[in-house]
C-alpha atoms as a PDB file:
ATOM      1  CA  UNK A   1      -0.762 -14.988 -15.139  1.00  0.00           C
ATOM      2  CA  UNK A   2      -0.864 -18.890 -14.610  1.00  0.00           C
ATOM      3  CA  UNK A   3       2.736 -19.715 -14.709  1.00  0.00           C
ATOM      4  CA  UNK A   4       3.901 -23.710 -15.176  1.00  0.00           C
ATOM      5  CA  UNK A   5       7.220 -25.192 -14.190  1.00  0.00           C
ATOM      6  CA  UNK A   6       9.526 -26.677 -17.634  1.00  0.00           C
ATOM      7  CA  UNK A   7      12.490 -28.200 -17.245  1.00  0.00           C
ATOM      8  CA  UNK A   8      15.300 -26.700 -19.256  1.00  0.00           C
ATOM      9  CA  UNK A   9      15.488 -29.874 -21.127  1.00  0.00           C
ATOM     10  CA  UNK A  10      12.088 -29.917 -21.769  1.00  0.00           C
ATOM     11  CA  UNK A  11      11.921 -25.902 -23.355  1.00  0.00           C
ATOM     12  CA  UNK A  12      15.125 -27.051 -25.269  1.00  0.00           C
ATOM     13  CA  UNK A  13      12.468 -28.426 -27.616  1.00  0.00           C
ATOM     14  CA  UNK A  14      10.624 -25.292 -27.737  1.00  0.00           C
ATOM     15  CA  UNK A  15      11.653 -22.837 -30.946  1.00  0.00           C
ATOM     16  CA  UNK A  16      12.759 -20.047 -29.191  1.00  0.00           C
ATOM     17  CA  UNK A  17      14.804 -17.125 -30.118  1.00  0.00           C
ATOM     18  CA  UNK A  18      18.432 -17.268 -30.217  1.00  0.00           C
ATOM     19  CA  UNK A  19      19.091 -15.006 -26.707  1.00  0.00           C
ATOM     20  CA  UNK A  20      16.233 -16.948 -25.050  1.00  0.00           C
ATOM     21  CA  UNK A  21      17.805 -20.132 -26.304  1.00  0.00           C
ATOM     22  CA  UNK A  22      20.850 -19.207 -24.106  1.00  0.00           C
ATOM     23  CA  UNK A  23      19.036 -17.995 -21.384  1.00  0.00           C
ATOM     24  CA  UNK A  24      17.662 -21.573 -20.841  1.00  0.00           C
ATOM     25  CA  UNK A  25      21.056 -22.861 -21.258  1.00  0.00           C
ATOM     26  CA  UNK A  26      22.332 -20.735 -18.594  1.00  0.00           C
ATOM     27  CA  UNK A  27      19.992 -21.806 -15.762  1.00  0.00           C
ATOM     28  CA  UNK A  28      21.434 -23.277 -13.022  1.00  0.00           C
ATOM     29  CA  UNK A  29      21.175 -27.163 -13.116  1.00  0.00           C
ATOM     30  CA  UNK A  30      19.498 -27.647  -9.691  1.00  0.00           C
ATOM     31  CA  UNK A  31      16.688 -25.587 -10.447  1.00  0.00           C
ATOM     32  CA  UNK A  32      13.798 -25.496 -12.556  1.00  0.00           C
ATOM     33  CA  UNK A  33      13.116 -22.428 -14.767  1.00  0.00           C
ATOM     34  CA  UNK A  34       9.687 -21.125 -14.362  1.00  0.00           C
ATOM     35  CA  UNK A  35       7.661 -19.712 -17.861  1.00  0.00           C
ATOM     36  CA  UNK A  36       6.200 -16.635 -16.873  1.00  0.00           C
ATOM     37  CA  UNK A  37       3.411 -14.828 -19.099  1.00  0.00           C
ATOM     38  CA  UNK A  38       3.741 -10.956 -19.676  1.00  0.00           C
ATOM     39  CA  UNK A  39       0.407  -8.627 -20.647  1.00  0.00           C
ATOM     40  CA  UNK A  40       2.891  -6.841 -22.559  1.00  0.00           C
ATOM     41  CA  UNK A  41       5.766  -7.891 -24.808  1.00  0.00           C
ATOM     42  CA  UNK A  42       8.862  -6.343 -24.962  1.00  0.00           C
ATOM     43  CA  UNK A  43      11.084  -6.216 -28.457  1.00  0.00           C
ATOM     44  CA  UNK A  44      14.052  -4.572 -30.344  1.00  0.00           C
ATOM     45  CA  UNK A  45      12.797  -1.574 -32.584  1.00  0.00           C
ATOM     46  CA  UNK A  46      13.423  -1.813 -35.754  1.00  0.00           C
ATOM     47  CA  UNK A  47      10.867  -0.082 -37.671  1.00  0.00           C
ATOM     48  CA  UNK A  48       9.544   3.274 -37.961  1.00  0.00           C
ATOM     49  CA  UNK A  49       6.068   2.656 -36.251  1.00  0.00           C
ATOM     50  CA  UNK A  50       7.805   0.950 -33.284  1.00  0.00           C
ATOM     51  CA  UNK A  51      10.103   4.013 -32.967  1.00  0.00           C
ATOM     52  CA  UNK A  52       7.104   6.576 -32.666  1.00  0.00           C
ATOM     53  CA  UNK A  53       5.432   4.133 -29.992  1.00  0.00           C
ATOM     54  CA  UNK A  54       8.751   4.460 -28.167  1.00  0.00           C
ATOM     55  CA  UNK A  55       9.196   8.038 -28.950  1.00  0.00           C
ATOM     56  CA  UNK A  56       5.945   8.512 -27.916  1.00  0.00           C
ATOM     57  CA  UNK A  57       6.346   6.562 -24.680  1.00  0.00           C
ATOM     58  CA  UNK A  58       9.645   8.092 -23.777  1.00  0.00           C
ATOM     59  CA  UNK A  59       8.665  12.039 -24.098  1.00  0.00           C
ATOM     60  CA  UNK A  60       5.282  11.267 -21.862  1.00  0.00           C
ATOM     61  CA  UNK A  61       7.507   9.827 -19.458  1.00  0.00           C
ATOM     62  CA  UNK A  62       9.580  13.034 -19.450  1.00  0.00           C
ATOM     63  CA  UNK A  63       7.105  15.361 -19.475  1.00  0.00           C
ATOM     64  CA  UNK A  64       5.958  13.671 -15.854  1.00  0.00           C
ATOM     65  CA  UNK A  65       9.503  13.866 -14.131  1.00  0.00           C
ATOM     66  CA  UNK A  66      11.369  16.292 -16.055  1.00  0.00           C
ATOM     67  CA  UNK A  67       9.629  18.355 -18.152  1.00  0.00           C
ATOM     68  CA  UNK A  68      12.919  20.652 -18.847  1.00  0.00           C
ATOM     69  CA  UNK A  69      13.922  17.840 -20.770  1.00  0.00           C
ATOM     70  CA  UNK A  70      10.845  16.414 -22.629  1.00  0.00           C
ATOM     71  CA  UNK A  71      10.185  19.170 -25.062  1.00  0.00           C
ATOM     72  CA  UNK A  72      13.675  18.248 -26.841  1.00  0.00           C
ATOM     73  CA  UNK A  73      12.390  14.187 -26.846  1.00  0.00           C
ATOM     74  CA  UNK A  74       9.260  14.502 -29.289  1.00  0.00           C
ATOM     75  CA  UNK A  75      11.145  13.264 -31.930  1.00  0.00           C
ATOM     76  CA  UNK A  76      13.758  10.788 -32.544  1.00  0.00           C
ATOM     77  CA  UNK A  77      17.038  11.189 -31.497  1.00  0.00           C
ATOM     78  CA  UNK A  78      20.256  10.505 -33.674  1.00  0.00           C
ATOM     79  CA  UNK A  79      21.561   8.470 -30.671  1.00  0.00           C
ATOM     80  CA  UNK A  80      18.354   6.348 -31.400  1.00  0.00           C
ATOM     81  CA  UNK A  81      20.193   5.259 -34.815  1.00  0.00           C
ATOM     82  CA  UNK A  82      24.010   4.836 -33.824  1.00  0.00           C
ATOM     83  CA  UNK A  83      26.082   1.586 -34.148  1.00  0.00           C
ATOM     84  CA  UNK A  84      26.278  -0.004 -31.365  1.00  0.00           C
ATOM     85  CA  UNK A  85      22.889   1.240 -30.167  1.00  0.00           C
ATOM     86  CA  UNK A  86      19.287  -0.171 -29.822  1.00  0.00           C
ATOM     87  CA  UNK A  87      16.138   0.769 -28.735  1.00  0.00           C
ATOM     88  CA  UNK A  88      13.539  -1.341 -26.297  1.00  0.00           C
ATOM     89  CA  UNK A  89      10.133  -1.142 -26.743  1.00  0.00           C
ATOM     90  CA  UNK A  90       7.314  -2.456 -24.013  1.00  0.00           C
ATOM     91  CA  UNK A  91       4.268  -3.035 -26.178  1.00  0.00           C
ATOM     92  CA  UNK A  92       0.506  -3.838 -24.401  1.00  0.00           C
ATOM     93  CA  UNK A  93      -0.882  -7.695 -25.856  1.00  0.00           C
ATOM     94  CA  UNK A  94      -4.151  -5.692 -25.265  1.00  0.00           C
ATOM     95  CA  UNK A  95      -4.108  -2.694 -27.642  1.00  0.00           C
ATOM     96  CA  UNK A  96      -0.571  -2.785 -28.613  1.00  0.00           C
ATOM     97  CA  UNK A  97      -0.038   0.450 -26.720  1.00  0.00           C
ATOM     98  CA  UNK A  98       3.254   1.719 -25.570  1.00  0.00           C
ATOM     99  CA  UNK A  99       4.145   0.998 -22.317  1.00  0.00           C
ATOM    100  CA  UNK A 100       7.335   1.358 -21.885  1.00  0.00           C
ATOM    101  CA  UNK A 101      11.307   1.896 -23.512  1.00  0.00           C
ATOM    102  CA  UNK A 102      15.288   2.354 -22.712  1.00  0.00           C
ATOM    103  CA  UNK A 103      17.930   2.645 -25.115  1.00  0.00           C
ATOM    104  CA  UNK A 104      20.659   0.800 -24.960  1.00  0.00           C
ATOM    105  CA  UNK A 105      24.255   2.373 -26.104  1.00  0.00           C
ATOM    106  CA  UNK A 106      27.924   0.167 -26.028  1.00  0.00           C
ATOM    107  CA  UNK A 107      31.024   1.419 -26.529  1.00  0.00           C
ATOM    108  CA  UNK A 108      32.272  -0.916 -29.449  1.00  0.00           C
ATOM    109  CA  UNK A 109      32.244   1.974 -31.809  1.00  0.00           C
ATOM    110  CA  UNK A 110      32.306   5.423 -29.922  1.00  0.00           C
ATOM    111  CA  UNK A 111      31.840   6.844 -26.209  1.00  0.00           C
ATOM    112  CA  UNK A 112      28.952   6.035 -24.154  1.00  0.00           C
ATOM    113  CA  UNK A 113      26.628   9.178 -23.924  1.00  0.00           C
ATOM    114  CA  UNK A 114      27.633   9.710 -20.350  1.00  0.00           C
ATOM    115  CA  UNK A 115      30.950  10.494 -20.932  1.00  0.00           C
ATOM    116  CA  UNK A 116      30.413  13.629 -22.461  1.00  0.00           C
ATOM    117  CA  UNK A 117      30.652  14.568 -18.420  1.00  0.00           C
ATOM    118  CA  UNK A 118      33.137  12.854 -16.811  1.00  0.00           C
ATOM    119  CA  UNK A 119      35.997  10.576 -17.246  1.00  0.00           C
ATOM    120  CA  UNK A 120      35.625   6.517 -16.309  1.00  0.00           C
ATOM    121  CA  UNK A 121      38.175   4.866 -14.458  1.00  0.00           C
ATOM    122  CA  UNK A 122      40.792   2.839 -16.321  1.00  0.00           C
ATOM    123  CA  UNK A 123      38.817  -0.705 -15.443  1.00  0.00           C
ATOM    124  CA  UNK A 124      36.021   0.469 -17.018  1.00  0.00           C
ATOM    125  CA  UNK A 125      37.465   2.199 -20.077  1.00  0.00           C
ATOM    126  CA  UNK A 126      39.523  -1.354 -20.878  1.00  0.00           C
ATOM    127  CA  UNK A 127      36.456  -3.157 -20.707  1.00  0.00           C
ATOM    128  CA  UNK A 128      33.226  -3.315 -22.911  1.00  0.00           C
ATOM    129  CA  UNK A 129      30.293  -1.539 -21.528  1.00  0.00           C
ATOM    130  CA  UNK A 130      26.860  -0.892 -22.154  1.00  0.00           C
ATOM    131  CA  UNK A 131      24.816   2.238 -20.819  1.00  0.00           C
ATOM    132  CA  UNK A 132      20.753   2.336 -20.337  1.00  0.00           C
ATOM    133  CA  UNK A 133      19.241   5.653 -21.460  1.00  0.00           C
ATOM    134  CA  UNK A 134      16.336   7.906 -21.735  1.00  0.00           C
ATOM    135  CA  UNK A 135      14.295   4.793 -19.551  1.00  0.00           C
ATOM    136  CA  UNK A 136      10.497   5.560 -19.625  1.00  0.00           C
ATOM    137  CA  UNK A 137       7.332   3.853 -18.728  1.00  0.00           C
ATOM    138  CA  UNK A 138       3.811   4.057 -18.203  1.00  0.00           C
ATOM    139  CA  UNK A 139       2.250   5.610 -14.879  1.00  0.00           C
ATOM    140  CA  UNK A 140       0.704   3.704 -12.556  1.00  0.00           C
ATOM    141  CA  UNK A 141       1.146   0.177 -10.901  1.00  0.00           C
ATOM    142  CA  UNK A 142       1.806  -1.785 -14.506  1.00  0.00           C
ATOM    143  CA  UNK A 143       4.901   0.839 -14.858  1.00  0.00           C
ATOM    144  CA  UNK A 144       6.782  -0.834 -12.319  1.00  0.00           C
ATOM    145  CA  UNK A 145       6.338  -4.198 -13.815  1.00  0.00           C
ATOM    146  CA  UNK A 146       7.407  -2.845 -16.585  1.00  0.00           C
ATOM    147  CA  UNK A 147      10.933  -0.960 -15.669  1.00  0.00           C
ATOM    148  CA  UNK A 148      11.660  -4.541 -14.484  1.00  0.00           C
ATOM    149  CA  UNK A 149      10.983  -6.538 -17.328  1.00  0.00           C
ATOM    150  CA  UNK A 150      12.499  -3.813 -18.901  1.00  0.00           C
ATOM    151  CA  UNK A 151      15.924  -4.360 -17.142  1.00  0.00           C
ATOM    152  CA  UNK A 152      15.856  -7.777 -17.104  1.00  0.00           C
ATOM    153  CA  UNK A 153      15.872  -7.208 -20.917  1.00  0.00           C
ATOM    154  CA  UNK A 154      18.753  -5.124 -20.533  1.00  0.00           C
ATOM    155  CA  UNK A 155      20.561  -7.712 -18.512  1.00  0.00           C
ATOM    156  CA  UNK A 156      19.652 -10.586 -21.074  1.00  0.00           C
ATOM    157  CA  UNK A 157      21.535  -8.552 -23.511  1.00  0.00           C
ATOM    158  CA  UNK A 158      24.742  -7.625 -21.669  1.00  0.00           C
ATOM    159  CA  UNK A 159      24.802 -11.397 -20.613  1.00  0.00           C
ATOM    160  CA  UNK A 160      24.156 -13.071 -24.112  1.00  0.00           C
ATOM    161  CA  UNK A 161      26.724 -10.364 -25.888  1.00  0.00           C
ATOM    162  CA  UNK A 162      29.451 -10.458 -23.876  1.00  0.00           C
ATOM    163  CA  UNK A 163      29.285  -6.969 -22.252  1.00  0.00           C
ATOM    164  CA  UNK A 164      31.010  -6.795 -19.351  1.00  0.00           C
ATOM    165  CA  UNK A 165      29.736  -4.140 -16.998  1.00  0.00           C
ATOM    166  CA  UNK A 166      26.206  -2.622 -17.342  1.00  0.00           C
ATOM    167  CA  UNK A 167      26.413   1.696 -16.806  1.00  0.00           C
ATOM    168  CA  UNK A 168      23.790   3.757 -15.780  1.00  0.00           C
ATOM    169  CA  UNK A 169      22.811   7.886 -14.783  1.00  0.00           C
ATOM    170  CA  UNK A 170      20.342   8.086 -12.154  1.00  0.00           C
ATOM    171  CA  UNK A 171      18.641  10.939 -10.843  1.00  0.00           C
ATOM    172  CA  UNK A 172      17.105  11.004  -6.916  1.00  0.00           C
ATOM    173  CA  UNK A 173      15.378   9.428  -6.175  1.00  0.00           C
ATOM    174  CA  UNK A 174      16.093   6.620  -9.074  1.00  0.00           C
ATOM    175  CA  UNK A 175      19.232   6.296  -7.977  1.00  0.00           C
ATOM    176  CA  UNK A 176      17.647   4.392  -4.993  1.00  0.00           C
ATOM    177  CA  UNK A 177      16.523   1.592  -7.420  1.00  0.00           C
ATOM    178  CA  UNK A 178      19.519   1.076  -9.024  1.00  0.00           C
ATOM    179  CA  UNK A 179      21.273   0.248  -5.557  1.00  0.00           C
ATOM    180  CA  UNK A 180      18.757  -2.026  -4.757  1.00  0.00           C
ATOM    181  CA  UNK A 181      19.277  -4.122  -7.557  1.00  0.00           C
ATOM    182  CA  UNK A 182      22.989  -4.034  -6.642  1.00  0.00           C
ATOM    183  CA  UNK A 183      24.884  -1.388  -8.684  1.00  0.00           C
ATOM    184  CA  UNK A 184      27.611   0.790  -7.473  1.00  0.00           C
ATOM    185  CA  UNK A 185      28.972   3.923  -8.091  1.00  0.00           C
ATOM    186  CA  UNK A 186      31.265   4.150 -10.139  1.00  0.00           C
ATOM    187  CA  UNK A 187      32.910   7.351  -7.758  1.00  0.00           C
ATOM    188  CA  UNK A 188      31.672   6.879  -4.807  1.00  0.00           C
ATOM    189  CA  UNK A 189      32.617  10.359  -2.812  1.00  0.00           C
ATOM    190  CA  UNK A 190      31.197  12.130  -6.430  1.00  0.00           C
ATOM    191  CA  UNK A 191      27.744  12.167  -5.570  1.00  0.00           C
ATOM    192  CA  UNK A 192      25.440  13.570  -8.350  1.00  0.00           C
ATOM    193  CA  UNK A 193      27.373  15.081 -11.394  1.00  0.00           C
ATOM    194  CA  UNK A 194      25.588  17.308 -13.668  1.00  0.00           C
ATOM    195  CA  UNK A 195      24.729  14.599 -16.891  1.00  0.00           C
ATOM    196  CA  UNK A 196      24.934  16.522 -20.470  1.00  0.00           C
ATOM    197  CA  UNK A 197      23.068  14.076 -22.145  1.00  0.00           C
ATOM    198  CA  UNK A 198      20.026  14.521 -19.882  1.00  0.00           C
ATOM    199  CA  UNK A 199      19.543  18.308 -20.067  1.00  0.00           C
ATOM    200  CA  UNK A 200      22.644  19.036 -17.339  1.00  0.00           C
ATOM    201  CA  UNK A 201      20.552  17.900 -14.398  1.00  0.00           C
ATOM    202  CA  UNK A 202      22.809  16.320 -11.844  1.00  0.00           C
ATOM    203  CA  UNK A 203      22.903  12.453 -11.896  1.00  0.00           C
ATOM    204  CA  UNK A 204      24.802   9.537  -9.681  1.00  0.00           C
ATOM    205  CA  UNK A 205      26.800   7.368 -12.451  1.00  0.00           C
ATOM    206  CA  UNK A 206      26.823   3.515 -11.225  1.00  0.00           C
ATOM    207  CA  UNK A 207      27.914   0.337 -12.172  1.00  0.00           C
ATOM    208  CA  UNK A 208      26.965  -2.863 -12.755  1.00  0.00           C
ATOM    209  CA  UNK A 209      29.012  -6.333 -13.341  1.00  0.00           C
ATOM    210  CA  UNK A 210      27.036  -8.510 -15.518  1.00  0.00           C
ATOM    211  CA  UNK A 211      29.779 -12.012 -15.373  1.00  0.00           C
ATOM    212  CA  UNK A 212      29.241 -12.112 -11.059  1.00  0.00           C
ATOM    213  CA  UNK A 213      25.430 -10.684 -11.205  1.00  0.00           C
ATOM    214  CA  UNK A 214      23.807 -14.548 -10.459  1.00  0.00           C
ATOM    215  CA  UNK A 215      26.483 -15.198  -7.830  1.00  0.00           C
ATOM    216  CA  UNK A 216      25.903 -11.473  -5.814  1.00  0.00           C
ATOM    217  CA  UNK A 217      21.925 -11.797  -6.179  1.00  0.00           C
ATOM    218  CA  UNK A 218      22.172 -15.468  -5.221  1.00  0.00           C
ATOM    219  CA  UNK A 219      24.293 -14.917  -2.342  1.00  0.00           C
ATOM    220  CA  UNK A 220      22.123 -11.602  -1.321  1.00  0.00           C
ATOM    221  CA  UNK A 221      19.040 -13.579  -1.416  1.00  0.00           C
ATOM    222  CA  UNK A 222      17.600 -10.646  -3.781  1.00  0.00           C
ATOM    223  CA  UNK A 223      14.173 -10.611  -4.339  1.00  0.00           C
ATOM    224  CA  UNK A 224      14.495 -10.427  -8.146  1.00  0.00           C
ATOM    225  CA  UNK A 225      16.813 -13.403  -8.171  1.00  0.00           C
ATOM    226  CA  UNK A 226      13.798 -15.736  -9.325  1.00  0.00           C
ATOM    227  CA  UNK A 227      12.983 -13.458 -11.302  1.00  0.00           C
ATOM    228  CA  UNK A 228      16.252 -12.890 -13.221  1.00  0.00           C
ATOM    229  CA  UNK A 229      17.451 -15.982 -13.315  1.00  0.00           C
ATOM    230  CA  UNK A 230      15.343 -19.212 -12.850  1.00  0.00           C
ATOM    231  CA  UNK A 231      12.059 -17.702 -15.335  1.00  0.00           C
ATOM    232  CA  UNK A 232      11.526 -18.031 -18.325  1.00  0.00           C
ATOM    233  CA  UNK A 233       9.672 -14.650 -20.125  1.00  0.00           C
ATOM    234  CA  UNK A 234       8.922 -15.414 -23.318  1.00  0.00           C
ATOM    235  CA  UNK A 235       7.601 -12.205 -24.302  1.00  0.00           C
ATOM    236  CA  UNK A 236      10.929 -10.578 -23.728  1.00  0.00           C
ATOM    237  CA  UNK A 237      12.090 -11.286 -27.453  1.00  0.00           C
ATOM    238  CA  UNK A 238      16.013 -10.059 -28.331  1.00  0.00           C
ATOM    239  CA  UNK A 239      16.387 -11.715 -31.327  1.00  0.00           C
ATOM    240  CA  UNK A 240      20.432 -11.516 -31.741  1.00  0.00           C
ATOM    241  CA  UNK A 241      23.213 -13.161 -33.514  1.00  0.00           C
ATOM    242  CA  UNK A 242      25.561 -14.827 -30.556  1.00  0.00           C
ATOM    243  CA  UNK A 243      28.335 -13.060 -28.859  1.00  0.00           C
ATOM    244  CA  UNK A 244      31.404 -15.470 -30.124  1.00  0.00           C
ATOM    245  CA  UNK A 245      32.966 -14.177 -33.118  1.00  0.00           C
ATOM    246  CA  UNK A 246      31.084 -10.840 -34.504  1.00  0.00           C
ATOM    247  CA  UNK A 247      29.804  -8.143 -31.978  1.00  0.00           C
ATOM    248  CA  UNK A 248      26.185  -8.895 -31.184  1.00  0.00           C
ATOM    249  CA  UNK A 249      24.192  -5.853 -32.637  1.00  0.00           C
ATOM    250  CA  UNK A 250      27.392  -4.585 -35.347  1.00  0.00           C
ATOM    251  CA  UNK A 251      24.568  -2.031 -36.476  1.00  0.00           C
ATOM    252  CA  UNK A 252      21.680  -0.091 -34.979  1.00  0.00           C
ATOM    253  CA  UNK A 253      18.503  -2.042 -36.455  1.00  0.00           C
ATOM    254  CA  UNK A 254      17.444   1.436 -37.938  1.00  0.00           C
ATOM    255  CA  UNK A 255      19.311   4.065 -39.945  1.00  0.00           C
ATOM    256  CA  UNK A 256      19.021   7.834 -39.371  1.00  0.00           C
ATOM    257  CA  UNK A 257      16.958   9.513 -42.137  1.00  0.00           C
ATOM    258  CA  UNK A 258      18.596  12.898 -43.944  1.00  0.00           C
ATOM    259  CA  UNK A 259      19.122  14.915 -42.810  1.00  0.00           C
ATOM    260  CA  UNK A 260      19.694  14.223 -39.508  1.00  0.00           C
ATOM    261  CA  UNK A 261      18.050  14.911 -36.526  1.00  0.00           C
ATOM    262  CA  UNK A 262      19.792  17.512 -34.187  1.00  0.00           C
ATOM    263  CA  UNK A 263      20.137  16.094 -29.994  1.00  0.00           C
END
């Protein structure tokens, strides 16, 4: 990569997708945001081939750390075709290989997936959230790179459609990685609960504010914060309507086929 400082004034001139758009708006005015090139791209699926890369992407992933689980992720899932869900796709520039995907799920039109298992608190049933599932990427070094670009993504869309607190499952020792990039749990003397979504196998649920996330990373010098904040990726590409007004996303970019698929 050979990235090259721009001015947000100067990529304001640049024809750039509507969430990136506001990204660049939302730097901070005493610094300079940073373009940063990607070997991989990541995008919104909204076709079928996209949705076998991710399918393909996400069961491979599985079948490394779960296995238990991966042999009911070979094919779509209806969750992959809600409202009010959307699924991520990491693609190589290279060979257009999968490299990675997460699906994103918010409660504007029915219960997040993890609360088949437990009951949130009050402050987070009044609010708007948004929960990352079935996360997978490629082995090896570039799959690291990739989670991150991958939650950045996630981030980018909490921020830019108004979500207030990002929601996650995490097994050990993923759990780990989620508190270093500042979530919480949500109950803290919990521990792991046993997650229906992901095959019963005992998970930490944690939280995430998106509206304070710049001020906490900022203030914990976090490594990511550079990262997160002050670059520019374009080849993270959310193409969205705004937040204001109608919910960002009112329908999943697919629809299920008949009949449906069974979980």
């Amino acid at each position: 990569m050979n990235p090259h400082a721009l001015t947000p004034s100067s990529l304001s001139s640049m024809p750039l997708s509507p969430i990136v758009a506001r990204e660049a708006a939302h730097a901070p005015a005493t610094g300079e945001l940073i373009e940063e090139r990607l070997p991989f791209s990541v995008r919104v699926v909204s076709d079928a081939e996209a949705l076998d890369k991710a399918v393909h992407i996400r069961h491979a992933a599985y079948a490394r750390h779960v296995p238990g689980l991966a042999h009911t992720l070979q094919q779509p899932e209806q969750a992959d075709f809600a409202d009010g869900s959307l699924v991520l796709l990491a693609e190589s520039h290279l060979d257009g290989s999968p490299l990675g995907t997460m699906r994103i799920q918010t409660n504007r039109y029915a219960p997040l997936a993890l609360e088949q298992s437990l009951a949130l608190p009050p402050s987070l049933r009044n609010s708007l959230l948004a929960e990352a599932t079935r996360l997978g990427v490629a082995d090896g070094r570039v799959g690291t790179l990739v989670k991150t670009v991958l939650f950045k993504a996630f981030y980018l869309y909490c921020l830019h459609s108004g979500v207030d607190w990002m929601v996650v499952t995490g097994r050990a020792p993923v759990d780990r990685q989620y508190l270093r990039l500042l979530f919480e749990d949500v109950y803290p003397d919990m521990g792991y609960i046993p997650m229906r979504h992901v095959g019963g196998l005992p998970h930490r649920v944690m939280k995430f504010e998106v509206g304070t996330a710049e001020r906490r990373w900022a203030e914990a010098r976090h490594p990511l914060f550079n990262f997160m904040v002050l670059t520019y990726h374009p080849d993270i590409r959310l193409d969205a309507p705004g937040a204001s007004g109608a919910p960002a996303w009112p329908e999943a970019p697919l629809h299920a086929p008949t009949p449906t698929l069974a979980m």
